[in-house]
Protein backbone atom coordinates (compact mmCIF):
# COMPACT_ATOMS: atom_id res chain seq x y z
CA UNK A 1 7.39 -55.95 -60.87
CA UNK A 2 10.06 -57.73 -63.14
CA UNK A 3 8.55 -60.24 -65.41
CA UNK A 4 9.79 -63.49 -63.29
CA UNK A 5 8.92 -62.62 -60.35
CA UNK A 6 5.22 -62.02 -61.40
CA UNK A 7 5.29 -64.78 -63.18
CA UNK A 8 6.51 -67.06 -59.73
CA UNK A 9 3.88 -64.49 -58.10
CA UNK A 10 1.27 -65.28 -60.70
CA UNK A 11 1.65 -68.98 -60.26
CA UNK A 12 1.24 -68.76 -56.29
CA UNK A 13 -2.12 -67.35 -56.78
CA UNK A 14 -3.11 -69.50 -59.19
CA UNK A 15 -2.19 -72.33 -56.54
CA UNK A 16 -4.69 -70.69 -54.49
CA UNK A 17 -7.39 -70.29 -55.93
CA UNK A 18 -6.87 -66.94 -57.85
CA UNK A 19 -7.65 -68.56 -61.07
CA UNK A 20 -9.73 -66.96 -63.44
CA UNK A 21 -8.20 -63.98 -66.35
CA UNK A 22 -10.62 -61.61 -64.65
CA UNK A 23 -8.96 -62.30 -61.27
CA UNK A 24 -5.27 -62.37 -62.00
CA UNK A 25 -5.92 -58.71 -64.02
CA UNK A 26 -7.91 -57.00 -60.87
CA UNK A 27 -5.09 -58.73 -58.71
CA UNK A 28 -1.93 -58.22 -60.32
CA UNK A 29 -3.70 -54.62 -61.45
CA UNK A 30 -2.44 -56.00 -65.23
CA UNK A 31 -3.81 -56.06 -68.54
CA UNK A 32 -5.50 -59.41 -69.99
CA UNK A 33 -2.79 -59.90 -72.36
CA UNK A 34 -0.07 -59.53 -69.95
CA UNK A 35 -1.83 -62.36 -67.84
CA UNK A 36 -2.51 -64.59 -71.29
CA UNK A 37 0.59 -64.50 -71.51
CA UNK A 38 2.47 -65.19 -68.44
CA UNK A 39 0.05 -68.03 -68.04
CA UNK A 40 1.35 -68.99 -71.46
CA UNK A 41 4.42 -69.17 -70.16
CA UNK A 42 3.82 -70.98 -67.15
CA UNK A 43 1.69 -73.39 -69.32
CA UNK A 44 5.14 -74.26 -71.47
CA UNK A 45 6.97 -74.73 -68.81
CA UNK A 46 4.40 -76.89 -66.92
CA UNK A 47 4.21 -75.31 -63.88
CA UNK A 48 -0.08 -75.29 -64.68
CA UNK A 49 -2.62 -75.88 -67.04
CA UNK A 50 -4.68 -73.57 -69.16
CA UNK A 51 -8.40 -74.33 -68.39
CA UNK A 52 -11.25 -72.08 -70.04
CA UNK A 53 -11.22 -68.18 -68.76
CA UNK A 54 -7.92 -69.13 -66.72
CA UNK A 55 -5.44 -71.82 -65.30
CA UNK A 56 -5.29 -74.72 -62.74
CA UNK A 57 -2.24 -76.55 -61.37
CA UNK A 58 -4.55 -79.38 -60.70
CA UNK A 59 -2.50 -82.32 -62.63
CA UNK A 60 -3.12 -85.74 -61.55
CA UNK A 61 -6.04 -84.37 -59.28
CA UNK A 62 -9.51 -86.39 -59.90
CA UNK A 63 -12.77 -84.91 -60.55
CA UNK A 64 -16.30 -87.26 -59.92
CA UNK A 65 -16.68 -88.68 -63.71
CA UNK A 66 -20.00 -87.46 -64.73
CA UNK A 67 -22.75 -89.58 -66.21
CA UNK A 68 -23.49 -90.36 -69.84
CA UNK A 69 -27.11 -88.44 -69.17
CA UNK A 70 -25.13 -85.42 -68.08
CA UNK A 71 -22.27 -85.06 -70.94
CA UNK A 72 -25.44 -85.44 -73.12
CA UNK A 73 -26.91 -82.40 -71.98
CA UNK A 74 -23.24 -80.18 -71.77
CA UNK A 75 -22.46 -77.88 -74.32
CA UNK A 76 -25.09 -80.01 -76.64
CA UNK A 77 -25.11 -77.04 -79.25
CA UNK A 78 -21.26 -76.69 -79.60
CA UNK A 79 -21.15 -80.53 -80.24
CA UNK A 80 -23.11 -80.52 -83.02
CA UNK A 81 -21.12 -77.51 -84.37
CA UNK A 82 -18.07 -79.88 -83.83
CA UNK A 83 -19.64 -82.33 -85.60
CA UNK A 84 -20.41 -80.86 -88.53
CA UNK A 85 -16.91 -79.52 -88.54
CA UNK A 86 -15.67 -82.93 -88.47
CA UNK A 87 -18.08 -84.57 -91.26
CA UNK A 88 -16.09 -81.93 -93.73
CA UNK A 89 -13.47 -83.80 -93.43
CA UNK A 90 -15.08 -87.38 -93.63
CA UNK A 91 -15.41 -88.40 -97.99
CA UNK A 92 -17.37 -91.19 -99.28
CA UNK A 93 -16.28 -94.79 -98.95
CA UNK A 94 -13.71 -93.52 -96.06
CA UNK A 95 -13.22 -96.11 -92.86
CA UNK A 96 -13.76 -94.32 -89.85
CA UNK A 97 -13.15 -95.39 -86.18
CA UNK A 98 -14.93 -93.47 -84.13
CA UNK A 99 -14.13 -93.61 -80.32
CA UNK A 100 -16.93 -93.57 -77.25
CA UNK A 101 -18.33 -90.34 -76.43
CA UNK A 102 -21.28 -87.81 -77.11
CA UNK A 103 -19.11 -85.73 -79.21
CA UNK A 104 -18.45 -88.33 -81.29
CA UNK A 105 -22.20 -89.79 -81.24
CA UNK A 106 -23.29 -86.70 -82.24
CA UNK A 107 -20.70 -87.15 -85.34
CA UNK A 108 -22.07 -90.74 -86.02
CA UNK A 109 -25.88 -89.06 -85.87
CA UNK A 110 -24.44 -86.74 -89.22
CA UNK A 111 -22.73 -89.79 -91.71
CA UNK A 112 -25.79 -90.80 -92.69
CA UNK A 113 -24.96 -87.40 -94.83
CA UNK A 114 -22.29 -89.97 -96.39
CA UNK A 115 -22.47 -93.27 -98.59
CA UNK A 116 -20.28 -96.07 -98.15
CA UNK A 117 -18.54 -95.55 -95.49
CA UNK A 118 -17.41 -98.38 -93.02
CA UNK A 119 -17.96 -97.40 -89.23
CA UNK A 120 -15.85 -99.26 -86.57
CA UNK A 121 -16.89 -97.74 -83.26
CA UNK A 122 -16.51 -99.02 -79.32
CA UNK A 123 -19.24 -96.37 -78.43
CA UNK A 124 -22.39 -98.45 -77.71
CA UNK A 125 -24.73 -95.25 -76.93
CA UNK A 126 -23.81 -94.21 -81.31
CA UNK A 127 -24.89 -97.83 -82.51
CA UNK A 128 -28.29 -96.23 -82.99
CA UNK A 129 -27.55 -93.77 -85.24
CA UNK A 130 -25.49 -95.57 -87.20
CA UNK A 131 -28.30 -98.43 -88.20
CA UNK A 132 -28.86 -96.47 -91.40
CA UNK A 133 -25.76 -95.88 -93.45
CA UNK A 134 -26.44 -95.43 -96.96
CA UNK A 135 -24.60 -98.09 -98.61
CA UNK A 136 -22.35 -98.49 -95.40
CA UNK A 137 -21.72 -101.21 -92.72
CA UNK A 138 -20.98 -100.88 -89.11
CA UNK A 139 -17.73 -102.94 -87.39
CA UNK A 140 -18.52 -103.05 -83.73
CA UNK A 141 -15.49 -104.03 -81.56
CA UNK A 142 -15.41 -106.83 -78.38
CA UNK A 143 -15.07 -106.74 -75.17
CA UNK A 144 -16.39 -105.30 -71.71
CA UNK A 145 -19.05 -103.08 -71.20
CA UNK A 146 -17.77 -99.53 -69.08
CA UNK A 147 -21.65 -98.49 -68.48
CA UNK A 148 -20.67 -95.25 -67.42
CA UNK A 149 -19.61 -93.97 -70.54
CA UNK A 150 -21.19 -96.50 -72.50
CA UNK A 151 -18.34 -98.39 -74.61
CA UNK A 152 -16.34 -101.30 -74.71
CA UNK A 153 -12.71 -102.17 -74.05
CA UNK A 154 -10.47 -105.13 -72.89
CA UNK A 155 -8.09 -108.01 -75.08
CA UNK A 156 -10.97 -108.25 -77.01
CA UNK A 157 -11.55 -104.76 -78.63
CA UNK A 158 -7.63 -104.97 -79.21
CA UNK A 159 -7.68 -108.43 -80.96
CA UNK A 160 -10.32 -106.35 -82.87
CA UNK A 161 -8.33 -103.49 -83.52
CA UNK A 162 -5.28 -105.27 -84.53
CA UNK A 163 -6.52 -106.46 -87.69
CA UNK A 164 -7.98 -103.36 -88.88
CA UNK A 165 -6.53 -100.22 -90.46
CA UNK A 166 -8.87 -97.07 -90.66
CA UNK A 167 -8.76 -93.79 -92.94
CA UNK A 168 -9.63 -91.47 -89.75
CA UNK A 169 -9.99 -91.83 -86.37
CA UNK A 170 -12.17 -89.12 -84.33
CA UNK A 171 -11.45 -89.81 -80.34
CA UNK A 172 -12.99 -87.65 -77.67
CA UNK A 173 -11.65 -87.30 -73.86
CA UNK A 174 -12.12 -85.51 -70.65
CA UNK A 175 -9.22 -83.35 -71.20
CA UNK A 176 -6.57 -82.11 -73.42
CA UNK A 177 -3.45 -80.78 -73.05
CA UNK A 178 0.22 -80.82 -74.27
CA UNK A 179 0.89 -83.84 -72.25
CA UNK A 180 -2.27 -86.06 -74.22
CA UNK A 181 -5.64 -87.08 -73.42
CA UNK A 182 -7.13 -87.38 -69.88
CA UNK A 183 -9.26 -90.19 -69.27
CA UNK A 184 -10.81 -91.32 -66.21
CA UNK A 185 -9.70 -95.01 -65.94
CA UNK A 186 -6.37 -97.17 -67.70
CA UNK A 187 -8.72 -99.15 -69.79
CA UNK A 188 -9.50 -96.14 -72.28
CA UNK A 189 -6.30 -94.37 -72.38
CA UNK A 190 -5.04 -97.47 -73.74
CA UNK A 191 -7.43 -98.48 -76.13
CA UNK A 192 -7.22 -94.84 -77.51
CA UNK A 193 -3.76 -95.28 -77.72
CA UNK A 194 -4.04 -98.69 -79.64
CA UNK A 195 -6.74 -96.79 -81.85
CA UNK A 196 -4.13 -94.21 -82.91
CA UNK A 197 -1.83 -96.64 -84.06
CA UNK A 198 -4.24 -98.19 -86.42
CA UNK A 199 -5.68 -94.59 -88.08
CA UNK A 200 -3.88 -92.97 -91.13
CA UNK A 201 -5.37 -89.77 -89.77
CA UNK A 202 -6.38 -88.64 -85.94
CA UNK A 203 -9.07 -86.01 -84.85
CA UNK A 204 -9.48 -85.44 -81.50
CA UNK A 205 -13.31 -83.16 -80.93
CA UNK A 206 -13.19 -81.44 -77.93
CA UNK A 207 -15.12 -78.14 -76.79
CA UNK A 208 -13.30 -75.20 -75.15
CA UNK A 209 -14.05 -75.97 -71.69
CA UNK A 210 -12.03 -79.24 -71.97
CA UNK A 211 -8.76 -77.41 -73.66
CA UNK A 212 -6.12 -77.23 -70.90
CA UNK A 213 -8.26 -79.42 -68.46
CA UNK A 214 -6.65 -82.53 -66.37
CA UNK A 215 -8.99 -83.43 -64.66
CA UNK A 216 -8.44 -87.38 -64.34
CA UNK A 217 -5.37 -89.32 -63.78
CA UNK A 218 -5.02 -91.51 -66.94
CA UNK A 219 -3.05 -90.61 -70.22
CA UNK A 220 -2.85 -91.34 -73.65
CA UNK A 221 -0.41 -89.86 -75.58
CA UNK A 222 -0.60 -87.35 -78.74
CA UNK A 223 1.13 -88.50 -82.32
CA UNK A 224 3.07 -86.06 -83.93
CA UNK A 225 0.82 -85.22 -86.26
CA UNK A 226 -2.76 -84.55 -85.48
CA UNK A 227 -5.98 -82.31 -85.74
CA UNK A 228 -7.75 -80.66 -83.35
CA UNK A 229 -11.02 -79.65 -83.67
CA UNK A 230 -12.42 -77.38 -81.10
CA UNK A 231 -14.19 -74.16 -80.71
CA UNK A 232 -11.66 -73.21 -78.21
CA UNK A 233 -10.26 -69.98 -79.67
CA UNK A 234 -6.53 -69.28 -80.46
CA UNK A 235 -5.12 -67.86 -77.04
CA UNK A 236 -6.40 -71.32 -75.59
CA UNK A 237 -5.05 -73.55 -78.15
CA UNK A 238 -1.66 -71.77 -77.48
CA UNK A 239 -1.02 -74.06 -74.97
CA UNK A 240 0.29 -76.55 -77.73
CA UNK A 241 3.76 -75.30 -78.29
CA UNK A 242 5.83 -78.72 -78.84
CA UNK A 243 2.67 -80.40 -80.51
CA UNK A 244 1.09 -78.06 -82.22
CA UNK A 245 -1.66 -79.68 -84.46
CA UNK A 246 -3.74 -78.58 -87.16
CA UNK A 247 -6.91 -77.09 -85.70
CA UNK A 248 -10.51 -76.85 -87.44
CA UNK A 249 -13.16 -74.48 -86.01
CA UNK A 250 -16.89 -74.61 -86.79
CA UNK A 251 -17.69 -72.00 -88.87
């Protein structure tokens, strides 16, 4: 079979329901990295997504938004791997901004490993861990409580926000692909936005299983320059072609 038509092939199956690497192979009878690839492919041209072990073509498609219990107890090893990733790039005295999330609250449970830093943060569930910086003070910004994921938003967090420049921003989401970050309501997609305008620098910490994933309808846009750290490995990360950021694995 000629490499477009498998490809057009590959994507009908994908549509339903033939999703996973191990599927498309014993379908297709192909090797793996003829199907990483055309999925590749069909990932640039954004006919799908690349999700973990396969594709989806699920854009704009909502999933239930889990609880703040239950992303607590997902992947809970990896995220402290992130974590430590990301405090190697953090240096004394810096100004951080560090968005809601457990990835990121399991960052702000590790600068206490730092002195003077200043914290601004929106996530209410890290406020906790972040009551004993050494030599370090904690900027917490207005607004509305979201209780299920725990952090604030609204004109308030943005009056915040506007006066405030920070040395590095770390921002988590539900997905991440070439077209931004998925979030699962308006509100956070555009405070993260407003938070990228304000940080010299932009992490985003995200585990493999959300690389490729769109799995709620709200975006926030990628800058051009940014870092991705992730445990995803490089076939998955491939799906940033236009974009493609700087990316920092735990060791």
């Amino acid at each position: 079979m000629k490499v477009v038509k498998r490809r057009k092939a590959m994507l009908e199956a994908v549509r339903s329901g033939i999703c996973s690497i191990e599927a498309l192979c014993h379908y297709f009878s192909i090797s793996e990295a003829t199907v990483r690839r055309d999925l590749g492919a069909l990932s640039r041209d954004g006919l799908l997504v690349r999700t973990y072990g396969g594709a989806a073509t699920s854009i704009g498609q909502r999933e239930p938004e889990l609880t703040l219990e239950q992303r607590r107890t997902r992947q809970g090893n990896i995220k402290m791997r992130l974590a430590e990733c990301a405090l190697d790039c953090i240096e004394d005295g810096d100004t951080l901004l560090l968005d809601g999330g457990t990835t990121t609250a399991a960052l702000a449970a590790r600068l206490h490993e730092r002195k003077g830093l200043h914290v601004v943060t929106n996530n209410m569930a890290a406020l906790p861990l972040l009551t004993h910086l050494p030599e370090g003070r904690t900027t917490v910004l207005g607004g509305d409580l979201r209780t299920p994921s725990m952090t604030v938003y609204g004109p308030l967090a943005f009056e915040t926000l506007s006066r405030l420049t920070v040395d590095r921003l770390f921002l988590s989401a539900d997905g991440v692909t070439e077209q931004g970050l998925c979030e699962a309501s308006p509100d956070q997609a555009w405070l993260k936005e407003a938070m990228i305008a304000r940080a010299a620098e932009v992490y985003v910490m995200a585990d493999a299983t959300k690389i490729g994933r769109a799995s709620q309808q709200h975006w926030t846009p990628l800058p051009a320059r940014w870092t991705l750290i992730t445990d995803g490995d490089e076939d998955l990360t491939s799906i940033f072609a236009q974009r493609r950021p700087t990316i920092l694995r735990p060791r």
